[in-house]
Protein backbone atom coordinates (compact mmCIF):
# COMPACT_ATOMS: atom_id res chain seq x y z
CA UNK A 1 0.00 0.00 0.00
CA UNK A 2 1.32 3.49 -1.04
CA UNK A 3 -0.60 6.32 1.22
CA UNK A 4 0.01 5.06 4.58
CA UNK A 5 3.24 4.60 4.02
CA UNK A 6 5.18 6.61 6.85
CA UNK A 7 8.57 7.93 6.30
CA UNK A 8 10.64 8.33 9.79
CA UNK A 9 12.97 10.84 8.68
CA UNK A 10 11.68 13.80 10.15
CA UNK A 11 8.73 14.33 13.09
CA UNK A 12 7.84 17.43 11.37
CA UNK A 13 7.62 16.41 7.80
CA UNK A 14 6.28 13.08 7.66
CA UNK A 15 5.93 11.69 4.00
CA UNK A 16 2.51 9.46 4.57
CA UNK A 17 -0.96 9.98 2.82
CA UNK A 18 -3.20 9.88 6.19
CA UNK A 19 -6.91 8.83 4.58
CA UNK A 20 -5.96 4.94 4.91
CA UNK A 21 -6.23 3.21 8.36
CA UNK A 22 -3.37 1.74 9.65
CA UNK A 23 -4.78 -0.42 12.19
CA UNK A 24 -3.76 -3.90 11.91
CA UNK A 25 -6.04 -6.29 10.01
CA UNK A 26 -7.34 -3.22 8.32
CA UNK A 27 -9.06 -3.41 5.43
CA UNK A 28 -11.09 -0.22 4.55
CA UNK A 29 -9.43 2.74 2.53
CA UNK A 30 -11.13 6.12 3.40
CA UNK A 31 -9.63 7.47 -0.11
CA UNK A 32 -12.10 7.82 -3.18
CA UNK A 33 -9.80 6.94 -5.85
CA UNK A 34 -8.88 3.67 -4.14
CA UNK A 35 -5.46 5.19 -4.00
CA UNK A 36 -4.65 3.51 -0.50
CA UNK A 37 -3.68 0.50 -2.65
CA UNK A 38 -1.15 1.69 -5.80
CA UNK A 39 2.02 0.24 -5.70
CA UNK A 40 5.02 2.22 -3.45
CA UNK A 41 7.32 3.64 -6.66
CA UNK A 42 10.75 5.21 -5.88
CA UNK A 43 11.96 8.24 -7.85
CA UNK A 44 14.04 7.32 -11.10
CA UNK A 45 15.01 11.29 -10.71
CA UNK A 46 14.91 12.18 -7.13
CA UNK A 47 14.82 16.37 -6.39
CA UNK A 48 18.55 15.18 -4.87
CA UNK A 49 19.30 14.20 -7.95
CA UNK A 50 18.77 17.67 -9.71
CA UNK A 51 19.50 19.79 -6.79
CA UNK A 52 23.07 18.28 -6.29
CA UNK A 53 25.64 21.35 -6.42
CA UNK A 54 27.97 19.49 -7.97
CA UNK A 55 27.24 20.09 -11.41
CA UNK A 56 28.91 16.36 -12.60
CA UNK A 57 26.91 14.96 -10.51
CA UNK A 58 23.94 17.14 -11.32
CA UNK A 59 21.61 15.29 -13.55
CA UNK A 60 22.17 17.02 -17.53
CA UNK A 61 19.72 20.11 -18.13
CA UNK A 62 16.99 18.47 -20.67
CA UNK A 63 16.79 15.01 -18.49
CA UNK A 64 13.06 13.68 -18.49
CA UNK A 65 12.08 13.67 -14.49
CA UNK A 66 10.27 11.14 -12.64
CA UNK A 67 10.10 12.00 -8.82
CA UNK A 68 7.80 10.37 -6.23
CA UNK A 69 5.79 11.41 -2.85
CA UNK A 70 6.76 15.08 -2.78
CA UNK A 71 4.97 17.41 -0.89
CA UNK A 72 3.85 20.83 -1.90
CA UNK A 73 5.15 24.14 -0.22
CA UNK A 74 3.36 26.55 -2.46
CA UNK A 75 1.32 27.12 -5.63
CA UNK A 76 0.77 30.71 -6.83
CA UNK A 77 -2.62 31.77 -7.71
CA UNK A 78 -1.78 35.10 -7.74
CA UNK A 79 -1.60 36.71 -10.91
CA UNK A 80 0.72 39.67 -10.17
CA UNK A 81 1.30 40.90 -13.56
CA UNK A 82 -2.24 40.50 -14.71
CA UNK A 83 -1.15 38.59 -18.05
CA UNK A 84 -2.20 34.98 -16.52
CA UNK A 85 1.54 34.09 -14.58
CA UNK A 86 0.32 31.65 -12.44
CA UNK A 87 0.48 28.27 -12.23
CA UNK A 88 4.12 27.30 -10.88
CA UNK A 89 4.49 24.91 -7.87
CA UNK A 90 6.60 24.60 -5.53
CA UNK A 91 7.82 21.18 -4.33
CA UNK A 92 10.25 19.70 -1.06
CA UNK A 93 12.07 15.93 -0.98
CA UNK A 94 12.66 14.87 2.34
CA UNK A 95 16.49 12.77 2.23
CA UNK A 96 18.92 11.85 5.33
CA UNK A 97 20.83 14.28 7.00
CA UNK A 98 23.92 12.56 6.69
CA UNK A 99 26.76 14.49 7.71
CA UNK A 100 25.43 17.56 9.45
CA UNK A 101 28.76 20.01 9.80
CA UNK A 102 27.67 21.78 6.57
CA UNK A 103 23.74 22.99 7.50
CA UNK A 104 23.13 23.72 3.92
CA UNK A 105 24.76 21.58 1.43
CA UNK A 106 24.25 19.13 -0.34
CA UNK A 107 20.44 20.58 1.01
CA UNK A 108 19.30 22.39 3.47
CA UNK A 109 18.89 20.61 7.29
CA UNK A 110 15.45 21.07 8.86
CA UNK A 111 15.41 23.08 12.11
CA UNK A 112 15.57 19.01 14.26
CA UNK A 113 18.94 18.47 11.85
CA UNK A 114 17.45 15.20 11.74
CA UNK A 115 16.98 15.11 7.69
CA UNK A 116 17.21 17.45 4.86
CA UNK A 117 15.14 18.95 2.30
CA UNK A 118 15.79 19.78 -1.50
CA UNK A 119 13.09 21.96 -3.06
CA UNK A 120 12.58 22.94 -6.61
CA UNK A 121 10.22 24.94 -8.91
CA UNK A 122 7.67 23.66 -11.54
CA UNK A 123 7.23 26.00 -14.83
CA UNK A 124 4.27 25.25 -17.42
CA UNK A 125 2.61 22.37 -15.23
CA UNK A 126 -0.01 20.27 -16.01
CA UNK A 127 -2.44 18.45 -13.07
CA UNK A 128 -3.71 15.32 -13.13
CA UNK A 129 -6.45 14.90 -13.04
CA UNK A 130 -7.39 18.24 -14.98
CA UNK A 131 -8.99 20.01 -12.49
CA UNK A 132 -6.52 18.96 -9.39
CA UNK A 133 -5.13 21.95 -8.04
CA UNK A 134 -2.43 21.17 -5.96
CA UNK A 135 -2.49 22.72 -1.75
CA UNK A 136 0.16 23.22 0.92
CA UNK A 137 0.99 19.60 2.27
CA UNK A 138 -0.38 17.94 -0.29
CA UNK A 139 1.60 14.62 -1.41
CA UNK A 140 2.86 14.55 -5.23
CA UNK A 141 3.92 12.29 -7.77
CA UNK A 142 6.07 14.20 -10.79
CA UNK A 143 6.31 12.78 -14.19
CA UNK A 144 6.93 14.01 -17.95
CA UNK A 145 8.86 17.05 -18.35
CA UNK A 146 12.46 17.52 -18.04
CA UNK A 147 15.29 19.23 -16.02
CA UNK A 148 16.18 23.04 -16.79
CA UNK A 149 18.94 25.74 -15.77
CA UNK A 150 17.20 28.68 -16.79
CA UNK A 151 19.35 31.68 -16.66
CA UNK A 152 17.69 34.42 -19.00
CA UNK A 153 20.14 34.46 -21.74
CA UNK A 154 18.93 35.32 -25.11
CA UNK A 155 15.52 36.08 -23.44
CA UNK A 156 15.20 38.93 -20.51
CA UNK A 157 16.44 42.55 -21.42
CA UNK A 158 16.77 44.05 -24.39
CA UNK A 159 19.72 43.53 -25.33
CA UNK A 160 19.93 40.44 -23.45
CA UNK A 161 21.09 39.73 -19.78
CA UNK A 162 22.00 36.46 -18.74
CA UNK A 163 22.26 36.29 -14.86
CA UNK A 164 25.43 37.10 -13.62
CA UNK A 165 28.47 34.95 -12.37
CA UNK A 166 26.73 31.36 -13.81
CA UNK A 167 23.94 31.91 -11.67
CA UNK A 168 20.30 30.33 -12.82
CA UNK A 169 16.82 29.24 -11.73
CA UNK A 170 16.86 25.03 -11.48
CA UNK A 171 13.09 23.93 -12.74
CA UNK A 172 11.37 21.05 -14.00
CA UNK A 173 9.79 22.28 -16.87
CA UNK A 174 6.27 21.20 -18.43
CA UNK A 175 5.80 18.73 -15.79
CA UNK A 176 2.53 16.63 -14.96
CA UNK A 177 1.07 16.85 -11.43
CA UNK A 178 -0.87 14.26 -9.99
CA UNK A 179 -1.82 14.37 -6.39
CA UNK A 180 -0.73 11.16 -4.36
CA UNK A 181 -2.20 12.20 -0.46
CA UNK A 182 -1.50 14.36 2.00
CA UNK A 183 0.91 15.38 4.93
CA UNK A 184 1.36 17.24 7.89
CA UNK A 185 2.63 20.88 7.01
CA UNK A 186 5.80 21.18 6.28
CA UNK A 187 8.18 22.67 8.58
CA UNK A 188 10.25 25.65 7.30
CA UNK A 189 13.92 25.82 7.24
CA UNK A 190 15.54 28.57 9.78
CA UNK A 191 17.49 30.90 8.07
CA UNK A 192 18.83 34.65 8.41
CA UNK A 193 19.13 37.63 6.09
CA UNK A 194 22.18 36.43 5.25
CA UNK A 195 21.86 32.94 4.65
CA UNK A 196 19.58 34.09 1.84
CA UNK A 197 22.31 36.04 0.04
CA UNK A 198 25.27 33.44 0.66
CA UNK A 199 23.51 30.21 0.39
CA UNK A 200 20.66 31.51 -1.85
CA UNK A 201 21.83 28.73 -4.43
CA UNK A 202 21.35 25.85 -2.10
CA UNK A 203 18.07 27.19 -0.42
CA UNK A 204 16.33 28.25 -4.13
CA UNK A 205 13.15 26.14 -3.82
CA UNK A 206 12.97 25.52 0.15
CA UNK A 207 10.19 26.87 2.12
CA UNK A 208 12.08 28.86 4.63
CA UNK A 209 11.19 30.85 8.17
CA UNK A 210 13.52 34.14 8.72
CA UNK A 211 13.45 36.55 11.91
CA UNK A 212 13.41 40.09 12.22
CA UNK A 213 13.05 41.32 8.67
CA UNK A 214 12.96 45.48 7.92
CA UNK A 215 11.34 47.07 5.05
CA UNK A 216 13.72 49.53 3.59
CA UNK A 217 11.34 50.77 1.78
CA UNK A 218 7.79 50.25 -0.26
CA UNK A 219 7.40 47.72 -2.96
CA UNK A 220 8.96 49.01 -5.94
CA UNK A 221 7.97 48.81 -9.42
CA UNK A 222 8.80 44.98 -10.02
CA UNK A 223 7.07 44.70 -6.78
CA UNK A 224 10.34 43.93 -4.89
CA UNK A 225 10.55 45.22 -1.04
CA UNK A 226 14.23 45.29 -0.12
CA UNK A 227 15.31 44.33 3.45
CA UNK A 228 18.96 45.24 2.83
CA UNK A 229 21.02 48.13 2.73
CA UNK A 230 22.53 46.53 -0.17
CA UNK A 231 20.98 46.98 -3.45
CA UNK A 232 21.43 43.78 -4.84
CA UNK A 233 20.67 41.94 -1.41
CA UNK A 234 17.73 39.66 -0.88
CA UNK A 235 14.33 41.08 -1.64
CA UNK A 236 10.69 40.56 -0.68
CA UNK A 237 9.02 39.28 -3.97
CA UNK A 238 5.36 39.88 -3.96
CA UNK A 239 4.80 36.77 -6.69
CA UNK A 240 2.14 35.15 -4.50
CA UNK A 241 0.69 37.82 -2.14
CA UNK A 242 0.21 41.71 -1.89
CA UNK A 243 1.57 42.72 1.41
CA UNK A 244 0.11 46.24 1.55
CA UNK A 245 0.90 49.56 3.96
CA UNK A 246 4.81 48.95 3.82
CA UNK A 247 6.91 52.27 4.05
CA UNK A 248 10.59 52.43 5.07
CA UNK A 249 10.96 50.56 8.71
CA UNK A 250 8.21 47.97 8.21
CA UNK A 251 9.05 45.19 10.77
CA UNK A 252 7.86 41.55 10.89
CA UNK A 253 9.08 38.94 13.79
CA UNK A 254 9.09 36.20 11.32
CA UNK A 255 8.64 36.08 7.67
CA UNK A 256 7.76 32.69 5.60
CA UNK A 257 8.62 31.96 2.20
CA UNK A 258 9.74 30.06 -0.28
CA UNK A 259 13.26 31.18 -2.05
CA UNK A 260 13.87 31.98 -5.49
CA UNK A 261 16.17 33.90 -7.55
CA UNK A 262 16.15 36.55 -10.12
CA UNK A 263 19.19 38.74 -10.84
CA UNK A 264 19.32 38.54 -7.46
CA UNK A 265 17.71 36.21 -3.97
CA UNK A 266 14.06 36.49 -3.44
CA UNK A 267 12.13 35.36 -0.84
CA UNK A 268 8.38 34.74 -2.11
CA UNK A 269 5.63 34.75 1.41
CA UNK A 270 2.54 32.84 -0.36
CA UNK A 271 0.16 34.40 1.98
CA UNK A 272 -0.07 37.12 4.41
CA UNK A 273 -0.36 34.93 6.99
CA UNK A 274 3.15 34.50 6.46
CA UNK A 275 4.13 37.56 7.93
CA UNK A 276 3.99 38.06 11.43
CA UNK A 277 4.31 42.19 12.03
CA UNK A 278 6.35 43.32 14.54
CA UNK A 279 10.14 42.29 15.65
């Protein structure tokens, strides 16, 4: 059986689908789809596998992916730029810490350092079935579509910018969805201000909890809210959510997010419930 499966790696993330009883001798499944009993498949191309930072080890950019039982961070329904840019999910694999001296590589360690968690981004996704729309915690399966480094050459600016020093945006690109259970919510990844600038590569994709954030000033026109001094620091990105009322020395305790990049780290809140004012 495949949804009451329980993973033991982490007691905050726990990889099961919960609608099938696990009481011995059990025989009912509380899911409609009968899903309780589809074979357990492993991931021919787990998220560890196209997260790994080193790049011959990397799975190549075009590679067709097949990952199993991932759980959702966030999906963005919010169509910032009004032209339908919605649509791209979010997605965490739970692995083994292994050796936990280095807190962010090869993925980042949960805040119990018992496992680690590899995230990545979906772009052009289809659901199955159709109408499945994918929600925080929900268990995934991930098939079709293929590994990209997307890194803007040829294609943002005019003339051109590719993103500087090698830098690019891992994805799976023009993947099918199809939900496989849920999960408990996942757990964020602690992290400071800085983190997000000097291991923004490692973290891109992880849903992430920092404290003490400050406004430096409103949104601007991208609908960016820096929380640096530095210019090219990490930046609020308002891709999921309109945080309103922010001026210059806007405080929040605790911010949640997941983290991207663009010319620069993001951190993307999906709600304003992510956001907790004050600090």
């Amino acid at each position: 059986m495949r949804s009451h499966r329980l993973t033991a790696l982490s007691s905050a993330l726990v990889l099961s689908a919960l609608g099938c009883s696990d009481m011995p001798g059990a025989q009912r499944c509380d899911e409609p789809d009968n899903s309780c009993n589809r074979p357990f498949l492993r991931s021919t191309t787990p998220i560890s596998a196209l997260r790994n930072p080193d790049p011959a080890r990397r799975v190549a950019v075009g590679t067709p992916v097949d990952a199993r039982n991932l759980q959702v961070t966030a999906f963005d329904e919010y169509d910032e730029t009004m032209g339908g840019n919605v649509g791209t999910v979010y997605v965490q694999e739970t692995i083994p810490a292994g050796n936990t001296a280095d807190a962010f590589l090869p993925c980042p360690l949960l805040p119990n350092r018992m496992a680690r968690v590899c995230g990545i981004s979906t772009f052009n996704t289809t659901f199955s079935p159709l109408a499945y729309r994918p929600r925080v915690g929900d268990l995934v399966d991930m098939s079709g579509g293929s590994y990209d480094e997307f890194d803007c050459s040829g294609v943002c600016g005019s003339p051109p910018q590719p993103f500087p020093d090698g830098r690019f945006l891992p994805q799976v690109r023009s993947p099918t969805i199809r939900s496989a259970g849920v999960a408990p919510l996942p757990t964020p990844v602690v992290v400071t201000v800085q983190d997000l600038t000097v291991h923004n590569a490692a973290l891109i994709g992880v849903l992430v909890e920092v404290a003490n954030v400050t406004a430096i000033g409103p949104a601007d026109r991208r609908g960016e809210i820096q929380i640096t001094a530095d210019r090219n620091g990490p930046k609020l990105a308002l891709q999921m959510v309109n945080i309103p009322g922010v001026v210059a020395g806007t405080r929040w305790a605790r911010v949640v997010g997941v983290v991207s990049y663009f010319y620069g780290p993001k951190l993307i809140p999906r709600t304003l419930a992510d956001l907790t004012p004050g600090g």
